[in-house]
Protein backbone atom coordinates (compact mmCIF):
# COMPACT_ATOMS: atom_id res chain seq x y z
CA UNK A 1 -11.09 -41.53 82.98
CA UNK A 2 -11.21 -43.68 80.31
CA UNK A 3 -8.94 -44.10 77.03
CA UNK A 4 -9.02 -42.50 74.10
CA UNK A 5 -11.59 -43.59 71.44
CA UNK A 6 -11.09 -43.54 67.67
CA UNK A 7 -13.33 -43.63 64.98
CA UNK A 8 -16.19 -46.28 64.10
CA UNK A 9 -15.20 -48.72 61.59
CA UNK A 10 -19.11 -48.20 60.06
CA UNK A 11 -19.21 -45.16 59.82
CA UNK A 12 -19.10 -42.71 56.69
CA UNK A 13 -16.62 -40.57 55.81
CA UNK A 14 -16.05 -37.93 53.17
CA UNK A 15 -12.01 -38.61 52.34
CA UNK A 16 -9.61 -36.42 50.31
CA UNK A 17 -11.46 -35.61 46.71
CA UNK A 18 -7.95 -36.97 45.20
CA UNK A 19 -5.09 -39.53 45.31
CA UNK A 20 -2.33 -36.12 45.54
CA UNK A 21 -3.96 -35.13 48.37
CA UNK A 22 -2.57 -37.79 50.85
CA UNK A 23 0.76 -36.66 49.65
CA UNK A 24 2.08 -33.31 51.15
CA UNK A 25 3.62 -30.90 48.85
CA UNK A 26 7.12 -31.52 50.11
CA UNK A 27 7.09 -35.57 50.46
CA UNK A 28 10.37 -37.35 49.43
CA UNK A 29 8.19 -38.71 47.06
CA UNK A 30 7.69 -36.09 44.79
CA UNK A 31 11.21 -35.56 44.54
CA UNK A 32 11.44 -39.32 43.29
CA UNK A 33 8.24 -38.32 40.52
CA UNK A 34 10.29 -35.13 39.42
CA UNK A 35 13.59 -36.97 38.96
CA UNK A 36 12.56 -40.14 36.91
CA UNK A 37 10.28 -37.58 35.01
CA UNK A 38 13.60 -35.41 33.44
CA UNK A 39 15.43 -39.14 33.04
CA UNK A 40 15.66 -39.63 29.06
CA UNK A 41 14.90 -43.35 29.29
CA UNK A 42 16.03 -44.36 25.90
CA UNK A 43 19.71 -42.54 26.00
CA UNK A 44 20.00 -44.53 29.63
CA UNK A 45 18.81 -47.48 27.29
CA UNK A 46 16.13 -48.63 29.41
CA UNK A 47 13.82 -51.84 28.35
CA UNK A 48 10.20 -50.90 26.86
CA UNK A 49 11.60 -47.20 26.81
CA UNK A 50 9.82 -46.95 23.77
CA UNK A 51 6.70 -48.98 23.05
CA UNK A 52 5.76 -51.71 20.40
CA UNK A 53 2.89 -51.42 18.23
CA UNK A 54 2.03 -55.17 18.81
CA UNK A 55 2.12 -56.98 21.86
CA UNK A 56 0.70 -56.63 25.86
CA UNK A 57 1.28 -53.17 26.74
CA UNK A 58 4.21 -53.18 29.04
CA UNK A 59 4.38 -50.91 32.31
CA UNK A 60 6.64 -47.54 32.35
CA UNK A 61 9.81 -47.96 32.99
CA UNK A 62 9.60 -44.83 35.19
CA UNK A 63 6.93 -46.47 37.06
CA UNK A 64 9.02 -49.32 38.04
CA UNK A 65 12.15 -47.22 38.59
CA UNK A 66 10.20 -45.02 41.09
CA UNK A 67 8.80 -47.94 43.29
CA UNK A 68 12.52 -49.38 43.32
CA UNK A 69 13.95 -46.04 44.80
CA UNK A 70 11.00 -45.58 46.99
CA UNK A 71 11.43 -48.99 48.56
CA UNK A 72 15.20 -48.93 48.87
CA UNK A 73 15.35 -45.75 50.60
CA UNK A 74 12.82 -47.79 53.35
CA UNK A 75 14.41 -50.89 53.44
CA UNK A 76 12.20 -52.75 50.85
CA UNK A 77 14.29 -54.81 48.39
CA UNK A 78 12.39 -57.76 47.86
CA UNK A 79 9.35 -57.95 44.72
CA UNK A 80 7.48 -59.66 46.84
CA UNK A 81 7.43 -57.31 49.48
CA UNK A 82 7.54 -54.51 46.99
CA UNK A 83 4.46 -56.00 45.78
CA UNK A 84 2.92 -56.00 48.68
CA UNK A 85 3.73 -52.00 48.73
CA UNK A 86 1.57 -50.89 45.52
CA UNK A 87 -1.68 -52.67 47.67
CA UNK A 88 -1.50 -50.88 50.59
CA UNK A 89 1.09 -47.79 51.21
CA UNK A 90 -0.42 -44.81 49.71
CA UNK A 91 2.66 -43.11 49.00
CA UNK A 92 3.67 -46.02 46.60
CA UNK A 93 -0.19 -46.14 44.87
CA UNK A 94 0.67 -42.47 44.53
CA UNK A 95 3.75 -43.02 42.45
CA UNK A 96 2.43 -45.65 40.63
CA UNK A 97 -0.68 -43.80 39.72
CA UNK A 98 -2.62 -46.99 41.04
CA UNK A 99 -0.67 -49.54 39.16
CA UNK A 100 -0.04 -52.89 41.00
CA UNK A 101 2.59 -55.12 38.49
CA UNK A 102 3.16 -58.76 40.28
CA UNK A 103 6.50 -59.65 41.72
CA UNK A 104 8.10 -61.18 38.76
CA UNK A 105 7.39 -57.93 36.65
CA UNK A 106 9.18 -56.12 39.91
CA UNK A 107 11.87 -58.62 39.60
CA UNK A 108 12.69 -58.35 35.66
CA UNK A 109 12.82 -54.87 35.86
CA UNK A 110 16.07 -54.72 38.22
CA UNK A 111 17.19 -57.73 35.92
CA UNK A 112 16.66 -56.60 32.80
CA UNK A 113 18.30 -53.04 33.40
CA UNK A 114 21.41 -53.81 35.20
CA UNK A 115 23.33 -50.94 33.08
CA UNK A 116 20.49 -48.26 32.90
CA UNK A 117 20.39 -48.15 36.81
CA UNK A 118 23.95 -47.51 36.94
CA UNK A 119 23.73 -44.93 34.71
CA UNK A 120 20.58 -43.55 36.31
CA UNK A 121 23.13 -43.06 39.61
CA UNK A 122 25.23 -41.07 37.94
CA UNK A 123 22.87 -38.97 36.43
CA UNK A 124 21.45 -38.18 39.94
CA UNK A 125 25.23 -37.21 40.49
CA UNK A 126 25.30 -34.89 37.97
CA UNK A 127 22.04 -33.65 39.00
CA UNK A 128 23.88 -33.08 42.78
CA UNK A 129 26.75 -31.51 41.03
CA UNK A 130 24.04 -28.67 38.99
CA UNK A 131 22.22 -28.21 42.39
CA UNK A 132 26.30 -27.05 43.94
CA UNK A 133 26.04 -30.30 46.23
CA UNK A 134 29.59 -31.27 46.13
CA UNK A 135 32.33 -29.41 46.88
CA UNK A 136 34.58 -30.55 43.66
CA UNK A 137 37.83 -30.00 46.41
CA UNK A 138 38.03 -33.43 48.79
CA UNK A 139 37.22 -36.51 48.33
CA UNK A 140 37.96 -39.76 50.34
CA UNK A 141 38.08 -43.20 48.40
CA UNK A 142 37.48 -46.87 50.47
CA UNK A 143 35.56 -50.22 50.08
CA UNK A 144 32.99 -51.94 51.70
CA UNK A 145 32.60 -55.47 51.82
CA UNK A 146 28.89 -57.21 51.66
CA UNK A 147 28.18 -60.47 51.53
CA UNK A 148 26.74 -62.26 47.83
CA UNK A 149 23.91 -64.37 47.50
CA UNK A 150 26.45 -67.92 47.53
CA UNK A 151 27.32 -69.41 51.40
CA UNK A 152 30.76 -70.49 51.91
CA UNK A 153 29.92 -74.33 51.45
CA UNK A 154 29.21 -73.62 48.11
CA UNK A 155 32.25 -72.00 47.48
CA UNK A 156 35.28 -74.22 46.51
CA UNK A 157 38.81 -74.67 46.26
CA UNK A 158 41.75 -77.08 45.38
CA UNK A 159 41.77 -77.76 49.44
CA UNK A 160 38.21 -77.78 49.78
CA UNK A 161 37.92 -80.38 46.94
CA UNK A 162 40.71 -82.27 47.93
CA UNK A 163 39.54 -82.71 51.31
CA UNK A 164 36.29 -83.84 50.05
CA UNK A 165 37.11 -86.16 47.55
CA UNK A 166 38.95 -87.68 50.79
CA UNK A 167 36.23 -87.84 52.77
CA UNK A 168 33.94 -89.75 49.71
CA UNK A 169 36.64 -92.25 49.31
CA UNK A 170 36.92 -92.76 52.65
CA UNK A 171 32.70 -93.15 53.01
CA UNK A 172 32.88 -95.30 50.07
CA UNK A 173 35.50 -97.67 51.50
CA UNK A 174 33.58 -97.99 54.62
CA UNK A 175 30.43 -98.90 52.85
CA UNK A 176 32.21 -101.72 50.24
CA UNK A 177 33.52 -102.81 53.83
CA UNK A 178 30.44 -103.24 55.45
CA UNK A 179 28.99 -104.81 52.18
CA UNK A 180 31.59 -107.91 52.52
CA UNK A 181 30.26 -108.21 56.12
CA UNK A 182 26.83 -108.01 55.66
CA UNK A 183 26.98 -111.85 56.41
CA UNK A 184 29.02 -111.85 59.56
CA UNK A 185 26.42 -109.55 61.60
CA UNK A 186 25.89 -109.82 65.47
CA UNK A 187 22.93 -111.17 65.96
CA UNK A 188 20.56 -108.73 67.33
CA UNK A 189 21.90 -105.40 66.17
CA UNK A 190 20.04 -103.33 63.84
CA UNK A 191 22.22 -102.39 60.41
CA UNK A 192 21.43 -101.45 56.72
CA UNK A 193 20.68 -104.11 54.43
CA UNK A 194 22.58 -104.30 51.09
CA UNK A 195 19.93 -102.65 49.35
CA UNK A 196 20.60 -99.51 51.39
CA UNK A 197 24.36 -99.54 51.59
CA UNK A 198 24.36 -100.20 47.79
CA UNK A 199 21.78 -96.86 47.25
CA UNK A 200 24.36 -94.88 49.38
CA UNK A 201 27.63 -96.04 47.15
CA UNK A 202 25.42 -94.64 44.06
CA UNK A 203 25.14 -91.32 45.73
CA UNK A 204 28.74 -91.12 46.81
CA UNK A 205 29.67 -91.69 43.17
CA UNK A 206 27.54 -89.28 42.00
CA UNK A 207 29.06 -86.59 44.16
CA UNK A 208 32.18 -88.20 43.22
CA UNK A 209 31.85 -87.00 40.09
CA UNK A 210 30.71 -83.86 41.11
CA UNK A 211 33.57 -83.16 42.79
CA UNK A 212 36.04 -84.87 40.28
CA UNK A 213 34.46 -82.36 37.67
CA UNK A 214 35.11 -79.00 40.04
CA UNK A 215 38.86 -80.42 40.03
CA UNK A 216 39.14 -80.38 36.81
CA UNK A 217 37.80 -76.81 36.28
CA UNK A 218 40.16 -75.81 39.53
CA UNK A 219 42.93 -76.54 37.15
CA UNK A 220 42.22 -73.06 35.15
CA UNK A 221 40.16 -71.48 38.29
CA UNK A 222 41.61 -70.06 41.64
CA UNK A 223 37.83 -70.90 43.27
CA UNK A 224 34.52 -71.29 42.11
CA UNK A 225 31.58 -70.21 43.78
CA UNK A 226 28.40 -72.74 42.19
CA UNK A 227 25.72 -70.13 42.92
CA UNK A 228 27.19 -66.85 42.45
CA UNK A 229 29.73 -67.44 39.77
CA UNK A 230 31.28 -64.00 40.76
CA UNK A 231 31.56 -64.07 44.44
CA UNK A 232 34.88 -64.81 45.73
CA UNK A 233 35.99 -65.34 49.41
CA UNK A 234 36.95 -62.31 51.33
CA UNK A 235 37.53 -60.86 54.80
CA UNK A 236 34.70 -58.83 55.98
CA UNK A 237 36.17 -57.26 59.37
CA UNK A 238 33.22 -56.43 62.12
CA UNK A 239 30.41 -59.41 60.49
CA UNK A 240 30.88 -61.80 62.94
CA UNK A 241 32.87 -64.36 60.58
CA UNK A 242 36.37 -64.18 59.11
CA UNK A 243 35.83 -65.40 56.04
CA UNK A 244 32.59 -64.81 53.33
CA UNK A 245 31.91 -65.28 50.09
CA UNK A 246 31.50 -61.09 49.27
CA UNK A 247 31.67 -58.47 46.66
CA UNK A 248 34.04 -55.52 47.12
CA UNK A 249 32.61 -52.08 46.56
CA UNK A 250 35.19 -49.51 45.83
CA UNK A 251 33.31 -45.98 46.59
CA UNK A 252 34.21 -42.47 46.47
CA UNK A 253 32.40 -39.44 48.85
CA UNK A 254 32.64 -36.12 48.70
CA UNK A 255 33.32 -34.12 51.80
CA UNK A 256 31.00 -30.97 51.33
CA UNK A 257 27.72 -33.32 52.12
CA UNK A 258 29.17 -36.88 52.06
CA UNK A 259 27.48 -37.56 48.86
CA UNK A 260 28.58 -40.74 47.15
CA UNK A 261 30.42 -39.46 43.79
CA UNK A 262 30.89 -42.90 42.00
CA UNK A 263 31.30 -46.58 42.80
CA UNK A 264 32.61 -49.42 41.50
CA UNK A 265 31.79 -53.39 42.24
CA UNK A 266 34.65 -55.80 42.12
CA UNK A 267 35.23 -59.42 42.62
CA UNK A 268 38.82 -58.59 43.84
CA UNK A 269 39.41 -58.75 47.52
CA UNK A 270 41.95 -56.04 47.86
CA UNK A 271 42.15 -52.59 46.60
CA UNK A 272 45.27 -52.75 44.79
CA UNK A 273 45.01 -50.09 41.34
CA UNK A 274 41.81 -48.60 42.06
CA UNK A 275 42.84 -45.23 42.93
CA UNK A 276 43.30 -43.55 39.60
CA UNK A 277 40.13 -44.84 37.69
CA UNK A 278 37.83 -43.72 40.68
CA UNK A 279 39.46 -40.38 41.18
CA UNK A 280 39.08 -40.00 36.71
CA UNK A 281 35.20 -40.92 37.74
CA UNK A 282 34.82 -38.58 40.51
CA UNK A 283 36.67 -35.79 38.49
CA UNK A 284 34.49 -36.10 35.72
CA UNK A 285 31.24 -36.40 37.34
CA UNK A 286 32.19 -33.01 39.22
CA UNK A 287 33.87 -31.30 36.03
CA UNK A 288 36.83 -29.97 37.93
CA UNK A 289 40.41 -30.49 36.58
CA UNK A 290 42.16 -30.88 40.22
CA UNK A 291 40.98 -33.22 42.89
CA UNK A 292 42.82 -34.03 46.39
CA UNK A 293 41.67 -37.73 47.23
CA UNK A 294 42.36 -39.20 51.03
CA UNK A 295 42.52 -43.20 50.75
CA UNK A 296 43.92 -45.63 53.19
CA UNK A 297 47.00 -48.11 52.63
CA UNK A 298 45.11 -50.59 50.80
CA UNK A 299 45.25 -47.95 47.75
CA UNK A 300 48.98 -47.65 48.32
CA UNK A 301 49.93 -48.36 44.52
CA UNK A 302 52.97 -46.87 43.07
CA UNK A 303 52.17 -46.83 39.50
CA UNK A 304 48.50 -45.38 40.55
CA UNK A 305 49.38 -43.29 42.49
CA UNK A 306 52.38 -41.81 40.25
CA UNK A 307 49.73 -41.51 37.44
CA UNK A 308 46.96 -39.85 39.89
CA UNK A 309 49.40 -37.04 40.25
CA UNK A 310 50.24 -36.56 36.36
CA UNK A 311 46.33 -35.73 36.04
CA UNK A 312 46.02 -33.62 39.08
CA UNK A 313 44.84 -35.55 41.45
CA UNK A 314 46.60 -34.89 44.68
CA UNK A 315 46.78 -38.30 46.97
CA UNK A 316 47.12 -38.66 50.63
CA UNK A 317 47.55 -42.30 50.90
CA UNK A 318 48.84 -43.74 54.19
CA UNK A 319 52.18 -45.80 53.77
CA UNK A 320 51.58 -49.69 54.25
CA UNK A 321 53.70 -50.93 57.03
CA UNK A 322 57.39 -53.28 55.68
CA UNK A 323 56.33 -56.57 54.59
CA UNK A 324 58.28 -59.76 56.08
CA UNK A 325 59.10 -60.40 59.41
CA UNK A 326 60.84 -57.80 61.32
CA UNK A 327 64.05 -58.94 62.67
CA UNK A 328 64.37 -58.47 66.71
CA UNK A 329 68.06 -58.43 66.85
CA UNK A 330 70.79 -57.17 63.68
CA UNK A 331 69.61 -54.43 61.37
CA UNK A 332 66.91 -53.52 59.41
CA UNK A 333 65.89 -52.57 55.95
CA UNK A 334 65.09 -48.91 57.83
CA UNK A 335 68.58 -48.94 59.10
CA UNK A 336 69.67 -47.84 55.91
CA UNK A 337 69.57 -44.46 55.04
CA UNK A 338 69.45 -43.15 50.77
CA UNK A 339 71.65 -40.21 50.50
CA UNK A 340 69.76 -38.78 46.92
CA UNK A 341 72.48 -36.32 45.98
CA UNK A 342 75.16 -39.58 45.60
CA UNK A 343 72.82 -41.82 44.80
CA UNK A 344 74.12 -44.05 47.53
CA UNK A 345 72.44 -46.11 50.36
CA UNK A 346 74.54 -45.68 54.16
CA UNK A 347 74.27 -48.89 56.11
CA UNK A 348 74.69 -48.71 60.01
CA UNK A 349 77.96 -49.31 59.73
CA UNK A 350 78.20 -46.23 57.24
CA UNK A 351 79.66 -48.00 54.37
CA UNK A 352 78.59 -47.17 51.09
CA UNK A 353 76.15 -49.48 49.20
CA UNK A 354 75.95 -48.30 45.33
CA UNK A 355 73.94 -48.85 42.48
CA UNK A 356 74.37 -52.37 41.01
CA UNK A 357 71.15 -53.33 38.67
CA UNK A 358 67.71 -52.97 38.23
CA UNK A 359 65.57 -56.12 38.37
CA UNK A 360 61.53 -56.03 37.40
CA UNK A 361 59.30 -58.12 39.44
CA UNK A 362 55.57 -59.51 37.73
CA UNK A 363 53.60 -56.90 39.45
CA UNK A 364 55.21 -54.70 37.45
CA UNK A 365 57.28 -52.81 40.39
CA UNK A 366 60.85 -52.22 39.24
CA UNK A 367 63.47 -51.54 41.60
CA UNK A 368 66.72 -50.41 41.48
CA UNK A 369 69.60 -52.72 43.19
CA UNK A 370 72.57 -51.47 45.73
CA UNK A 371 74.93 -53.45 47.21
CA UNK A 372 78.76 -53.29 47.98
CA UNK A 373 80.10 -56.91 47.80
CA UNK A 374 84.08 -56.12 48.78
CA UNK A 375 82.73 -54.19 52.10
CA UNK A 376 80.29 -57.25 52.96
CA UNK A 377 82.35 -59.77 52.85
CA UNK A 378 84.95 -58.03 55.61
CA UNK A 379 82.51 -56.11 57.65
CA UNK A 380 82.76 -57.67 61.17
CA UNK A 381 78.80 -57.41 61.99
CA UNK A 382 78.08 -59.07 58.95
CA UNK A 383 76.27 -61.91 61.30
CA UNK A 384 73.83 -59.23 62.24
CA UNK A 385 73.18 -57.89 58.63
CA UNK A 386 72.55 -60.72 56.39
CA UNK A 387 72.55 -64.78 56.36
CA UNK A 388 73.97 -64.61 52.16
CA UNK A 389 77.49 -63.34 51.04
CA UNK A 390 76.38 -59.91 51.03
CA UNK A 391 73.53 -57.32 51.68
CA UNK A 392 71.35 -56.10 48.92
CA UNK A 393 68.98 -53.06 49.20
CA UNK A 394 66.00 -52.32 46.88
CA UNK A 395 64.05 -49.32 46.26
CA UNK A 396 61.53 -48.30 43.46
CA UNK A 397 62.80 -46.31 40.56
CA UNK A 398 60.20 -43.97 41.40
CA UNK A 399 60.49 -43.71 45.14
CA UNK A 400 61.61 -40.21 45.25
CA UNK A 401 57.99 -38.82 44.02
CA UNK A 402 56.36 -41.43 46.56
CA UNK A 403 58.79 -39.90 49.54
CA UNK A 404 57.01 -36.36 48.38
CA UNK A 405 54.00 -37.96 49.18
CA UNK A 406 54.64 -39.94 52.38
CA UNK A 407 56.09 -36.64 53.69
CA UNK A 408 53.11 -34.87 52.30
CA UNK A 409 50.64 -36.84 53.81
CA UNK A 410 52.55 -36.81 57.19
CA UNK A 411 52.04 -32.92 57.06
CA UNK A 412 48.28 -33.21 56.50
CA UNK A 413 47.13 -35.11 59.35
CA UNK A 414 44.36 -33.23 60.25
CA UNK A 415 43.31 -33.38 56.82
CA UNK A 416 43.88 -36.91 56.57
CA UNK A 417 41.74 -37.69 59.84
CA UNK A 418 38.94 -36.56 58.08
CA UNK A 419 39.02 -39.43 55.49
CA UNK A 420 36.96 -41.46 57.96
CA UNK A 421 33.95 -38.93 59.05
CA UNK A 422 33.51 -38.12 55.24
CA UNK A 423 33.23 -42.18 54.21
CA UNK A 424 32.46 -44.48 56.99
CA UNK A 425 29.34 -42.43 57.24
CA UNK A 426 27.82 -44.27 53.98
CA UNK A 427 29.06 -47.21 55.07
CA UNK A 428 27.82 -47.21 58.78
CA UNK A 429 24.35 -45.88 56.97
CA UNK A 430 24.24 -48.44 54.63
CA UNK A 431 25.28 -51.81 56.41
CA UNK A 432 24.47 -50.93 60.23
CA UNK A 433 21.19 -48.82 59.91
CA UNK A 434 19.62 -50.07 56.58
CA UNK A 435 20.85 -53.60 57.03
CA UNK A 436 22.13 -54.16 53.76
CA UNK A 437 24.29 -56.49 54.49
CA UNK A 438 23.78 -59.07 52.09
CA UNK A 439 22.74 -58.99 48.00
CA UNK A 440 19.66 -60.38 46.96
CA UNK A 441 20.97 -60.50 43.15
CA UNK A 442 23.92 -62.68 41.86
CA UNK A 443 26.55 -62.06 39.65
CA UNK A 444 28.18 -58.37 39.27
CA UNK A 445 26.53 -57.06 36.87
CA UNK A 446 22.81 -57.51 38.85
CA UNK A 447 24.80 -56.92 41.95
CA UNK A 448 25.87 -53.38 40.76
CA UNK A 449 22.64 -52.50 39.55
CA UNK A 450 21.01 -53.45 43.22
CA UNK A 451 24.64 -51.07 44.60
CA UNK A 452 23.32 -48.39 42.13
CA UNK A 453 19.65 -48.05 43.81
CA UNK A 454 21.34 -48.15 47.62
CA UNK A 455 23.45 -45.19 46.73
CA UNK A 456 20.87 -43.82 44.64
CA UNK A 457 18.27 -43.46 47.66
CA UNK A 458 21.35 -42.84 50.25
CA UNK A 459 21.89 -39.65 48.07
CA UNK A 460 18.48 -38.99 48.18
CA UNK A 461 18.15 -39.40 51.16
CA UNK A 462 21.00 -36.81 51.81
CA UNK A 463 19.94 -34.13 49.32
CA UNK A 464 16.49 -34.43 51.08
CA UNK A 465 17.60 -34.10 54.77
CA UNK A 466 20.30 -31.25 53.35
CA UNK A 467 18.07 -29.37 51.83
CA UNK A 468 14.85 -29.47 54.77
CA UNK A 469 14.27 -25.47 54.35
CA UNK A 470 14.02 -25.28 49.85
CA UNK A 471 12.48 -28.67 49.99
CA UNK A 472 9.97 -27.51 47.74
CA UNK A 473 11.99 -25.98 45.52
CA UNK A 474 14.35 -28.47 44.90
CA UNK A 475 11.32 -30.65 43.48
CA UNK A 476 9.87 -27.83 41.60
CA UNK A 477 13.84 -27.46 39.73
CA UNK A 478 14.60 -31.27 39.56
């Protein structure tokens, strides 16, 4: 037996009369054609959404839109590579009816429509919410962090520059040193002339002054990143390093289809007052006046979460763990119990610790004071309570509503344990099996639009693989 033989190179062929024929009637790619074809390009504000009179004809934005979904949802983010597409994948000469634009053209378009692609997400939302693709009950809200287009040793801060400033002056010191013995050499050993030593001193100023000038702008600056001015350093847990110069995107799923509902791109590292505005988002994309949102302790924001529930948005948020350093031996701040009909706080010795002041702290968290300074200062254990004249105990003017939702969420465990399924799914998707781990784009506003065409084709994606048996259909209504 022998192998298998194909076909001969040299000989003819009659292939498919036309182009649409090498696509089949239910490819992913005519669900990309149908959506960009409903898109009103100028409302979205799109460049060359309308065309010039004078001037090179430019290509359609819907052209260029199409060949950006197509190659995120298989891994192709690069022009160049992109590029490479519209010569030889027939799927992609099929979308661009033949069209081959050069990399830079590819390039400008992502550039040059950072907005329009973010609103071109949502619109695919709304499109999910018309088809009944989200369940408009349960949501779950986290971030993701992925890495910007800026390495950490061009990232800087006071330390950073301090150190290196140190390290120049140091350099310098050695060369002025081994300028004054230039004339005392061994004979026989091998160093730089003066020429050379003198060359080096000129580039040591030079980044001298680099350096002198990022102190200066540290003065009004936390850091500075020099290539991606909005990149800041952040903790990305499970990338191999600590510590990365990285974007934070804040993203809400819904947990009918795990369909991403909105996102959000922030320089901040934590997630600190995020909670309302992306549940508003999610709300309105859906158009449903009552939400229930599942977010983890990072979201655990009194004042957002207060105002979440005055527009019907029901949180379970787990409860951060005590800040400061637990005490081993004496008692702690969970020794004392609030009694809510007096008013009162019981310490373990059950003495009575009432009202005092309220004091407001720059975060904006205002607290309400208790303390009982004649008890204190006689209580036997006070060794075991407190190293100052007497105990103090704080809580949040508007702890009572957040004790209605610690206890709720405690209830809905099984609820709550779904927060994970419904959004590390995207995540997992997104950074594990598409290996975006890194943006090619800097600063936020290109780095949103290039987060806009991920979640883009991972909703397409998902609609697609939902929807296997009206595939058809779907592309015939879009």
């Amino acid at each position: 037996m022998g192998y298998k033989s194909g076909v001969d190179r040299n000989q003819l062929s009659l292939l498919p009369a036309s182009l649409d024929d090498y696509v089949a009637e239910d490819n992913i790619c005519r669900l990309i054609y149908s959506f960009s074809e409903q898109l009103d390009l100028i409302t979205l504000g799109y460049k060359y959404a309308e065309c010039k009179n004078t001037g090179c004809n430019p290509y359609d934005p819907r052209m260029m839109l199409n060949l950006y979904i197509y190659g995120y949802l298989h891994r192709i983010r690069s022009s160049r590579r992109l590029r490479d597409e519209t010569l030889r994948n027939v799927e992609v000469i099929w979308l661009m009816e033949g069209l081959k634009p050069n990399d830079k053209t590819i390039c400008n378009f992502r550039k040059d429509n950072t907005k329009a692609l973010k609103e071109t997400f949502r619109e695919f939302a709304r499109m999910c919410h018309n088809l009944g693709l989200y369940g408009g009950e349960v949501v779950a809200t986290d971030s993701v962090k992925i890495r910007a287009n800026n390495s950490l040793c061009n990232n800087h801060n006071k330390v950073t520059v301090k150190n290196s400033l140190s390290r120049i002056d140091k350099k310098i010191n050695e060369y002025l040193d081994a300028l004054e013995k230039s004339d005392m050499e061994e004979e026989g050993e091998e160093r730089p002339d003066s020429s050379e030593i003198k060359a080096a001193l000129e580039r040591l100023k030079l980044r001298k002054l680099k350096y002198e000038e990022l102190k200066s702008r540290l003065e009004t600056e936390s850091e500075i990143s020099l290539i991606d001015p909005d990149g800041r350093v952040m903790r990305s847990g499970g990338e191999g390093r600590r510590l990365d110069v990285c974007y934070n995107v804040q993203t809400v799923v819904d947990s009918k289809n795990h369909l991403i509902v909105d996102f959000d791109v922030s320089s901040c590292a934590n997630d600190y007052g995020n909670l309302k505005t992306l549940s508003e988002n999610a709300m309105e994309v859906m158009d449903v006046q009552n939400i229930t949102n599942l977010a983890d302790s990072g979201y655990y924001s009194s004042k957002d979460i207060i105002a979440c529930e005055e527009n019907g948005i029901t949180c379970l948020v787990a409860k951060p763990p005590a800040g400061g350093i637990k005490k081993t031996e004496g008692f702690n701040r969970n020794d004392f119990v609030y009694d809510c009909e007096k008013d009162i706080y019981k310490c373990p010795c059950l003495k009575e610790l009432k009202y005092k002041r309220s004091r407001k702290y720059k975060n904006g968290n205002e607290y309400r004071v208790y303390s009982n300074y004649s008890t204190c200062v006689k209580c036997q254990k006070k060794a075991s309570c407190t190293s100052y004249r007497y105990r103090e105990v704080f809580r949040l003017t508007c702890q009572d509503i957040l004790d209605v939702i610690d206890e709720r969420t405690e209830k809905n465990k099984v609820l709550y344990r779904k927060r994970k399924e419904i959004i590390e799914h995207v995540f997992g998707t997104v950074k594990a099996i598409w290996g975006y781990r890194q943006f090619l784009c800097r600063t936020r506003s290109k780095v949103s639009a290039e987060m806009a065409l991920t979640y883009m084709a991972y909703n397409l994606r998902r609609v697609f693989n939902t929807l296997t048996e009206n595939r058809r259909k779907l592309i015939e209504t879009t």
